[in-house]
Protein backbone atom coordinates (compact mmCIF):
# COMPACT_ATOMS: atom_id res chain seq x y z
CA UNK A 1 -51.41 -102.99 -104.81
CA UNK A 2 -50.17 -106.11 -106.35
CA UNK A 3 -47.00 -108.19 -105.60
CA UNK A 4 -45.66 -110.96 -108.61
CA UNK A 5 -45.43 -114.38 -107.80
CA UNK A 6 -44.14 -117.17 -109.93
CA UNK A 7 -47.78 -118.08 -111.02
CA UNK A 8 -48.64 -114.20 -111.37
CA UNK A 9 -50.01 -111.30 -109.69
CA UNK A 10 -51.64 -111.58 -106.51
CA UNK A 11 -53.24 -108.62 -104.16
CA UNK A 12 -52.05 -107.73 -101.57
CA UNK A 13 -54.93 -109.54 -99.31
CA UNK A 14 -54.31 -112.86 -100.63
CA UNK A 15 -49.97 -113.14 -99.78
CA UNK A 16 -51.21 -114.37 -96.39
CA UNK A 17 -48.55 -114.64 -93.49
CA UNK A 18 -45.09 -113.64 -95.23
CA UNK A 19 -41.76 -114.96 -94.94
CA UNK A 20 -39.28 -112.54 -97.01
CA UNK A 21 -36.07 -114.50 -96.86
CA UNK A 22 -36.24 -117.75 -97.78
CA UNK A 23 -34.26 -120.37 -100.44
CA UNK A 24 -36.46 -123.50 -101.80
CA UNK A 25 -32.96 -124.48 -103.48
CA UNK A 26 -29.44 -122.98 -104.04
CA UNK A 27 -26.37 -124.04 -106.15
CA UNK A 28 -22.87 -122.73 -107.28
CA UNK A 29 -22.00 -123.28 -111.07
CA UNK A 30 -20.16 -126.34 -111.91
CA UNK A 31 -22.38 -128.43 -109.28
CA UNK A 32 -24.22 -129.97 -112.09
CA UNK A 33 -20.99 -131.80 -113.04
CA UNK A 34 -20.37 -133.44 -109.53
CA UNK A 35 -21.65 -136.82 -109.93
CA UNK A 36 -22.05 -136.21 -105.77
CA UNK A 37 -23.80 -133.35 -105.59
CA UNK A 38 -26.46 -134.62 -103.86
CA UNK A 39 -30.36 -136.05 -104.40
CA UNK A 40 -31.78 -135.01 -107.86
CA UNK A 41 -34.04 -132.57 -108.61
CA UNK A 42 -37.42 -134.88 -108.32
CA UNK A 43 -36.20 -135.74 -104.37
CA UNK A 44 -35.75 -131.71 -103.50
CA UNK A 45 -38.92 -130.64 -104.97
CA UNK A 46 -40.53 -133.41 -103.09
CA UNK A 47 -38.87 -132.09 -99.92
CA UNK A 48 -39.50 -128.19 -101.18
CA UNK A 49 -42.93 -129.22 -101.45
CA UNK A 50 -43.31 -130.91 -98.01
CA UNK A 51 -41.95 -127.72 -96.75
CA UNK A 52 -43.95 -125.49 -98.30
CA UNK A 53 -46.98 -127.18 -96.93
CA UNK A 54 -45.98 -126.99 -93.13
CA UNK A 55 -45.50 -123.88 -93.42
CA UNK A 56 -49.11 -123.18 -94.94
CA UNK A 57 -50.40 -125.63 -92.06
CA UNK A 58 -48.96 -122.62 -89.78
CA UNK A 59 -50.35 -119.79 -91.74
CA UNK A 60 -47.97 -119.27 -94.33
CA UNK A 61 -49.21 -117.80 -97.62
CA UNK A 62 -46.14 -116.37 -99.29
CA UNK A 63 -42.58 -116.84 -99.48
CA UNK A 64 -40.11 -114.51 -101.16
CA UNK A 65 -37.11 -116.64 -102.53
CA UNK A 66 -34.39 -114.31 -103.22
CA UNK A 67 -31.85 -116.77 -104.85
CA UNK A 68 -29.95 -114.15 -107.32
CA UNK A 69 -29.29 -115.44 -111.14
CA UNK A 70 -25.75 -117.10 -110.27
CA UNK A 71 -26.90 -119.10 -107.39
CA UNK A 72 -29.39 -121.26 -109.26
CA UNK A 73 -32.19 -119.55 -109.20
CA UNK A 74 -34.85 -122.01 -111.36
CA UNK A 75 -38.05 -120.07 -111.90
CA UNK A 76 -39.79 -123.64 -112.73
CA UNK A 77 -38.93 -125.42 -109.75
CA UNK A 78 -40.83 -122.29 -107.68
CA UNK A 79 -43.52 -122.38 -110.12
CA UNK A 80 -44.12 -126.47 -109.80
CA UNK A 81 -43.35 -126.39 -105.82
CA UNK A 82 -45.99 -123.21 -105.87
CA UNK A 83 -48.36 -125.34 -107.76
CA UNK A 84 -47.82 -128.15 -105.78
CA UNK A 85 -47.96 -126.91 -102.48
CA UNK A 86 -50.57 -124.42 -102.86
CA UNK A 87 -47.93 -121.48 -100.69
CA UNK A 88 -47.06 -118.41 -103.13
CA UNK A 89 -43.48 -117.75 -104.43
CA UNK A 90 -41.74 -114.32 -105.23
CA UNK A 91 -38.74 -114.70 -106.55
CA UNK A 92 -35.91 -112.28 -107.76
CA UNK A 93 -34.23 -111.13 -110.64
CA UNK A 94 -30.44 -109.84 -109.85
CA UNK A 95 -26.94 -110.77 -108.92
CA UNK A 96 -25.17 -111.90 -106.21
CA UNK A 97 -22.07 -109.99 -104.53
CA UNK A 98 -18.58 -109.99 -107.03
CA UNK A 99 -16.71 -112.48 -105.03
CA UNK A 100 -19.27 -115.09 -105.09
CA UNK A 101 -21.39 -114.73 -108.05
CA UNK A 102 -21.22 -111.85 -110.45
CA UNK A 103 -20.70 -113.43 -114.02
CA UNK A 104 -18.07 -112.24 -115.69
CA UNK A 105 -19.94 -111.62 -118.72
CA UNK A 106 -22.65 -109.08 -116.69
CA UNK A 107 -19.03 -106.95 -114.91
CA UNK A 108 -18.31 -106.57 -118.35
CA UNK A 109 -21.98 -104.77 -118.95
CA UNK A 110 -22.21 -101.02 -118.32
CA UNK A 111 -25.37 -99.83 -115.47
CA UNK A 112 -27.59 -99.65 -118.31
CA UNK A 113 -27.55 -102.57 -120.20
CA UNK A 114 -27.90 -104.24 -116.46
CA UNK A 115 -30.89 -102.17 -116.08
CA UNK A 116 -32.29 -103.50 -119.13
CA UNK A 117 -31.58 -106.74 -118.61
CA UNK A 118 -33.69 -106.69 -114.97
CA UNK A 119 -36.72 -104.69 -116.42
CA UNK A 120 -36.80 -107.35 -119.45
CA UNK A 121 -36.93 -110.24 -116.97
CA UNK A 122 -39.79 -108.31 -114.32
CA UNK A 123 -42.05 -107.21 -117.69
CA UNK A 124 -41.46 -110.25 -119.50
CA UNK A 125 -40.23 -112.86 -118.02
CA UNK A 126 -36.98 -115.08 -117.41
CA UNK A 127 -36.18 -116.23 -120.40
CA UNK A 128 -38.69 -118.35 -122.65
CA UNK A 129 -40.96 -119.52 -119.28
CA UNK A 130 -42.43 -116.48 -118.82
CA UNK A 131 -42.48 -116.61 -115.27
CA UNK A 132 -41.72 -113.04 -114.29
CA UNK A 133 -39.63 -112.27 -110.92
CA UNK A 134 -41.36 -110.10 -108.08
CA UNK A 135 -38.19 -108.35 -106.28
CA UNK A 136 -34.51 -107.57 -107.38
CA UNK A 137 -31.80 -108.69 -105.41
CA UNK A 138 -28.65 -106.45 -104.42
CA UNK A 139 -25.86 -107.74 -103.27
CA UNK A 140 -22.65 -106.01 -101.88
CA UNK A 141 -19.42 -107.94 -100.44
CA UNK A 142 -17.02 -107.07 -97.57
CA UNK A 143 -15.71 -103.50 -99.93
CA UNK A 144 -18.57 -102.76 -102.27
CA UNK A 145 -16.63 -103.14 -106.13
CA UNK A 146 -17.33 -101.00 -108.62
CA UNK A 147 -19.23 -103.93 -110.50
CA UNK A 148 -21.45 -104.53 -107.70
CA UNK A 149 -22.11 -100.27 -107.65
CA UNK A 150 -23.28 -100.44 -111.02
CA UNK A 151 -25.26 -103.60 -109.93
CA UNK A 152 -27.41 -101.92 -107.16
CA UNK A 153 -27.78 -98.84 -109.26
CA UNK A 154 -29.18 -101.10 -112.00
CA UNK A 155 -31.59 -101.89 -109.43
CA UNK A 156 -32.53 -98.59 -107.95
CA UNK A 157 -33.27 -97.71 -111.71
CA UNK A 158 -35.80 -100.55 -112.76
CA UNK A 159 -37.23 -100.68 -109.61
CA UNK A 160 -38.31 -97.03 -109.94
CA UNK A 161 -39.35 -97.94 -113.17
CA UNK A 162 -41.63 -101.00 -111.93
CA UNK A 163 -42.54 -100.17 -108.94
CA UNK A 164 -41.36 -103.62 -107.47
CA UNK A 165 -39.11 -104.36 -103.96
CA UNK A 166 -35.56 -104.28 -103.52
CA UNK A 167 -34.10 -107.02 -101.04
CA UNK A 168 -30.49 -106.75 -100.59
CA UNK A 169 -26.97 -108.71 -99.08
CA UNK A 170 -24.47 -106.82 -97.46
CA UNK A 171 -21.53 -108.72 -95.81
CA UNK A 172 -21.13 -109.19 -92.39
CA UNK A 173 -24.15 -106.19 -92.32
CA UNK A 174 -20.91 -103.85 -93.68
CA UNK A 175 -22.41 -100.47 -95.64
CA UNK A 176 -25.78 -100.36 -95.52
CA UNK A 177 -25.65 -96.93 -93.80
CA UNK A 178 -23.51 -95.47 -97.26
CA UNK A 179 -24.51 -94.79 -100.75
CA UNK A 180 -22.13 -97.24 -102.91
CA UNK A 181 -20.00 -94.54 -104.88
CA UNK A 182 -17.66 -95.67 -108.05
CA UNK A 183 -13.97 -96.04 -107.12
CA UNK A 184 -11.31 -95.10 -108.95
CA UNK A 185 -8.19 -97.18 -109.58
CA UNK A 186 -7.93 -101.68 -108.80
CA UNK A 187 -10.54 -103.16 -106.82
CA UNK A 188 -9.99 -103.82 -103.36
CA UNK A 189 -7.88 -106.71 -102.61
CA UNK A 190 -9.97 -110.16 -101.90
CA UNK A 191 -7.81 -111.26 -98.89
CA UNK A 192 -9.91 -111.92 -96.17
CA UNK A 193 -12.91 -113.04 -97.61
């Protein structure tokens, strides 16, 4: 059995002690243009990096990074802070729930062209790097939409077609125990959230 990290397959006997939830960086669109936003990339790989390498100095081997697409997921950083540190990466391909992520551009793409999209990115690669995700994130809000149905069974398609993990969000731990089912009619309303 082999798992995909950012710098390629490993076996299963050399992930080490794994951590399956973790975020070496995270961002909301737009925070690129906030001349506050915070230390620049060079200062949080530096710090990504020191914490990479405590953790190995504990046993850690492998981290899976689950940032979805929205959320700035940056397949380089984990591949430099990888590098760097010398702790594996796994990192996803998939979206985020609706309310906080979801481009508008993918809820306008039908279940298969979402598919698609995810089985390009874990046999190819994202993008031109190459660097090809591990897992598939899932991610449902507080009323799963019909956007985020087609979403997970996106995932449930490639993943049978890969062979790779699922990791999933649910809100507030609300319907895990029920298979997401196409609604008929508006979307839930967003008060609340």
């Amino acid at each position: 059995m082999t798992v995909m990290s950012v710098l390629g397959p490993l076996e299963r006997s050399a992930l080490g002690r794994v951590l399956v939830h973790e975020h070496l960086v995270i961002s909301q669109d737009g925070e690129a243009l906030d001349p506050n936003a915070g230390p620049d990339r060079a200062e949080i790989l530096a710090i990504a990096v020191d914490q990479l390498q405590k953790l190995k100095d504990h046993g850690v081997g492998t981290i899976v990074d689950p940032c979805p697409i929205e959320l700035g997921r940056d397949p380089e950083f984990y591949a430099e802070a990888s590098q760097r540190s010398g702790v594996n990466v796994v990192f996803a391909t998939g979206f985020y729930m609706e309310a906080m992520g979801l481009p508008h551009y993918w809820r306008a793409r039908d279940k298969e062209e979402i598919t698609e999209f995810y089985l390009k990115e874990l046999t190819d690669g994202v993008g031109s790097t190459g660097l090809r995700p591990g897992i598939i994130k899932a991610a449902t809000g507080m009323e799963v939409t019909n956007n985020e149905v087609k979403c997970l069974s996106a995932a449930a398609t490639a993943q049978r077609e890969v062979g790779c993990a699922i990791i999933t969000h649910t809100e507030h731990s609300r319907h895990g125990d029920r298979p997401p089912r196409l609604r008929a009619g508006p979307p839930p309303s967003s008060q609340g959230r």
